[in-house]
C-alpha atoms as a PDB file:
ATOM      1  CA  UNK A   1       0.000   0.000   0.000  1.00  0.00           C
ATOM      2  CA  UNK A   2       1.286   2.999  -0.939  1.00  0.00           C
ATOM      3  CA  UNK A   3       1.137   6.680   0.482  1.00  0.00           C
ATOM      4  CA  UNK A   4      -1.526   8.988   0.054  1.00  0.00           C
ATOM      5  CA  UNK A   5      -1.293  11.805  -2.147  1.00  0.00           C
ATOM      6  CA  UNK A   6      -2.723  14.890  -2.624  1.00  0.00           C
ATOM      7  CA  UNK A   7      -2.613  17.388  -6.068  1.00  0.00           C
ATOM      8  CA  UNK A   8      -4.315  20.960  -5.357  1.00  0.00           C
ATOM      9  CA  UNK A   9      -5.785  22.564  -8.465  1.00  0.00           C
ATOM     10  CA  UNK A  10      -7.194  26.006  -8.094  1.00  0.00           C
ATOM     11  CA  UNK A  11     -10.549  26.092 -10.492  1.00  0.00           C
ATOM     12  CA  UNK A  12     -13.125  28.541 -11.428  1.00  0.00           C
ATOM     13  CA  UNK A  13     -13.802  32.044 -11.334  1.00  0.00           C
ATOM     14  CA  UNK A  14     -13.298  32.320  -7.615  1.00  0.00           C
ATOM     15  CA  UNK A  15     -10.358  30.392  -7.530  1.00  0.00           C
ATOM     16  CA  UNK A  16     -11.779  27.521  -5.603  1.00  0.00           C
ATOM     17  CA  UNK A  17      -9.281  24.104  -4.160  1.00  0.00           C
ATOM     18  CA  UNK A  18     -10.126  20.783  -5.437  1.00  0.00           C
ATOM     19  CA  UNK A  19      -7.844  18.623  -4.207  1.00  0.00           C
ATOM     20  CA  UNK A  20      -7.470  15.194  -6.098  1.00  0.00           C
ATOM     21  CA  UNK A  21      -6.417  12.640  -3.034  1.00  0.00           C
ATOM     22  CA  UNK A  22      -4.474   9.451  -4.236  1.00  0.00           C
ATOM     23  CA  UNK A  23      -3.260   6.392  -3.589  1.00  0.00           C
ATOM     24  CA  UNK A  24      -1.399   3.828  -6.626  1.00  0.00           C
ATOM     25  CA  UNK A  25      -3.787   3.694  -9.071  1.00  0.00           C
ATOM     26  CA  UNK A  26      -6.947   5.542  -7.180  1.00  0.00           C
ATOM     27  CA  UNK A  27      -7.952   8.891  -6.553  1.00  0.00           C
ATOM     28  CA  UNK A  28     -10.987  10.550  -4.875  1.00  0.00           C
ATOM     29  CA  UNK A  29     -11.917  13.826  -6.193  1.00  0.00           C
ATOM     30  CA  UNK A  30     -13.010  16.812  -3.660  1.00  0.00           C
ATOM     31  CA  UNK A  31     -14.452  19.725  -4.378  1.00  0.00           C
ATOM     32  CA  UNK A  32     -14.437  19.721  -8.361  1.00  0.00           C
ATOM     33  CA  UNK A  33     -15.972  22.927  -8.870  1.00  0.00           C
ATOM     34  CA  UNK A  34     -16.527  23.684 -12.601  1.00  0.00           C
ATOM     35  CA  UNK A  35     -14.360  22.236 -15.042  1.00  0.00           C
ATOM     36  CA  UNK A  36     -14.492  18.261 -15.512  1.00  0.00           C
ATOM     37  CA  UNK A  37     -12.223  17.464 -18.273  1.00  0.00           C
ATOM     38  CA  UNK A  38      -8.962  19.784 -16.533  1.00  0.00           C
ATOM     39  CA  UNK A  39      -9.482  17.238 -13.177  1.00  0.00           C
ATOM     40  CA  UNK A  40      -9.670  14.522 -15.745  1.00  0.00           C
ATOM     41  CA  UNK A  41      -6.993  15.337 -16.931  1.00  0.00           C
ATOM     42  CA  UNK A  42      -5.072  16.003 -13.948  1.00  0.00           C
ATOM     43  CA  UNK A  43      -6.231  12.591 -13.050  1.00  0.00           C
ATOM     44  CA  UNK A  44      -4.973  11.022 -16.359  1.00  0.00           C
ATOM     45  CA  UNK A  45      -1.526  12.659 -15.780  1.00  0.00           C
ATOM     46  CA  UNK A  46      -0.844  11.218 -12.465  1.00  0.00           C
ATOM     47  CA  UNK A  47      -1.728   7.703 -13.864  1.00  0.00           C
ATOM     48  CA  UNK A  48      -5.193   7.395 -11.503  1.00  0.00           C
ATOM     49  CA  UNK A  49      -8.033   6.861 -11.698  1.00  0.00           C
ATOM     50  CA  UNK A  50     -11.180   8.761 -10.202  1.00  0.00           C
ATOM     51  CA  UNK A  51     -13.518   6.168  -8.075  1.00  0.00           C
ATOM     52  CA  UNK A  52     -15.253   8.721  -6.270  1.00  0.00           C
ATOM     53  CA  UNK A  53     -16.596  12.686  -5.258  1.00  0.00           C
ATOM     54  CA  UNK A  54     -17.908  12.705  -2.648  1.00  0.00           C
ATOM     55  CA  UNK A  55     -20.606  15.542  -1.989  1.00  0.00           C
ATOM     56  CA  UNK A  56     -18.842  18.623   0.400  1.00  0.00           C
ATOM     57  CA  UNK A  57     -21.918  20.570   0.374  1.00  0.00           C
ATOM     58  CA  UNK A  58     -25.066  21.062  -1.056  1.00  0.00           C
ATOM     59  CA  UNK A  59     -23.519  23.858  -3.532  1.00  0.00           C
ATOM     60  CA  UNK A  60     -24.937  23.194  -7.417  1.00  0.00           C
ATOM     61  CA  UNK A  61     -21.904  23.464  -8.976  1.00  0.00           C
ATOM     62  CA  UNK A  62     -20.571  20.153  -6.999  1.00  0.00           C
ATOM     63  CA  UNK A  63     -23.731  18.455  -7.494  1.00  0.00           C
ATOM     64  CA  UNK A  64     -23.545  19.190 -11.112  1.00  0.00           C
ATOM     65  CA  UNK A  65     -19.882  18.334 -12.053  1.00  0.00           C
ATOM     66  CA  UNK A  66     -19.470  14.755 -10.459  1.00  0.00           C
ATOM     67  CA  UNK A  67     -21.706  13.266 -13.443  1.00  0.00           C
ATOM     68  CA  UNK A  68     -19.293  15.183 -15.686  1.00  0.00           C
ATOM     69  CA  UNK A  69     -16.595  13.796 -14.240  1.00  0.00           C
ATOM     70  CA  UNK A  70     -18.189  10.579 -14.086  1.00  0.00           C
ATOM     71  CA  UNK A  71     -18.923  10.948 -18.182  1.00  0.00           C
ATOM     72  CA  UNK A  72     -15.601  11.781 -18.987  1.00  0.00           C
ATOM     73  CA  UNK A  73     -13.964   9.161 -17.280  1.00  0.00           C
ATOM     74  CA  UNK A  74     -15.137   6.775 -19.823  1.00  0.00           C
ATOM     75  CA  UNK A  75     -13.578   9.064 -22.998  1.00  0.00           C
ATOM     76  CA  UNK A  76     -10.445   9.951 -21.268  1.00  0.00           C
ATOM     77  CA  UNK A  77      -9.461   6.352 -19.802  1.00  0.00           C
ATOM     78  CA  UNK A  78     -10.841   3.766 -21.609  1.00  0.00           C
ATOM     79  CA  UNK A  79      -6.786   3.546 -23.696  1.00  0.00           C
ATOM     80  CA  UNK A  80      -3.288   4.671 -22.393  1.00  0.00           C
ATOM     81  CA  UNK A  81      -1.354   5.747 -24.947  1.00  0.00           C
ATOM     82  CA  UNK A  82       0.511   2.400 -25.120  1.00  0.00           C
ATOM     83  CA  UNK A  83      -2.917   1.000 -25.878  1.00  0.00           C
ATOM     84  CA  UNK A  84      -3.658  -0.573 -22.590  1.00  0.00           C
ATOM     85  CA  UNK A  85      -6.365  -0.482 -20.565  1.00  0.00           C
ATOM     86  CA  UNK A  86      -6.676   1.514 -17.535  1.00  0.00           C
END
């Protein structure tokens, strides 16, 4: 088991932390505010995989993004670029 990482990324117009917590292979993604395919990406470029955002608040715009998260999961890391599977 290894140790538990965490990757801040400052998002949206008011600047707010998501922090992407991981460990090998899995990450768990809090906070997303608005912009889906950067965290993918951020996830996709520390070689994890998202398994789970967990709600922080009520607040709309984290309600709203963990479904686009969820979506682009599926496009980003079905292939590595060596062509296997994630």
């Amino acid at each position: 088991m290894g140790d538990l990482r965490i990757k801040t990324c400052v998002l949206g117009m008011v600047s707010t932390n998501c922090y992407i917590v991981y460990r090998e292979k899995e990450a768990v993604v809090i906070d997303p505010a608005d912009n889906g395919a950067y965290i993918v990406n951020q996830c996709r470029e520390l070689g994890v995989m998202p398994v789970a955002v967990p709600p922080v608040s009520t607040v709309d715009r984290i309600v709203d993004m963990a479904p686009d998260i969820v979506d682009r999961i599926g496009k980003f890391f079905d292939k590595k670029e060596d062509g296997e599977t994630v």
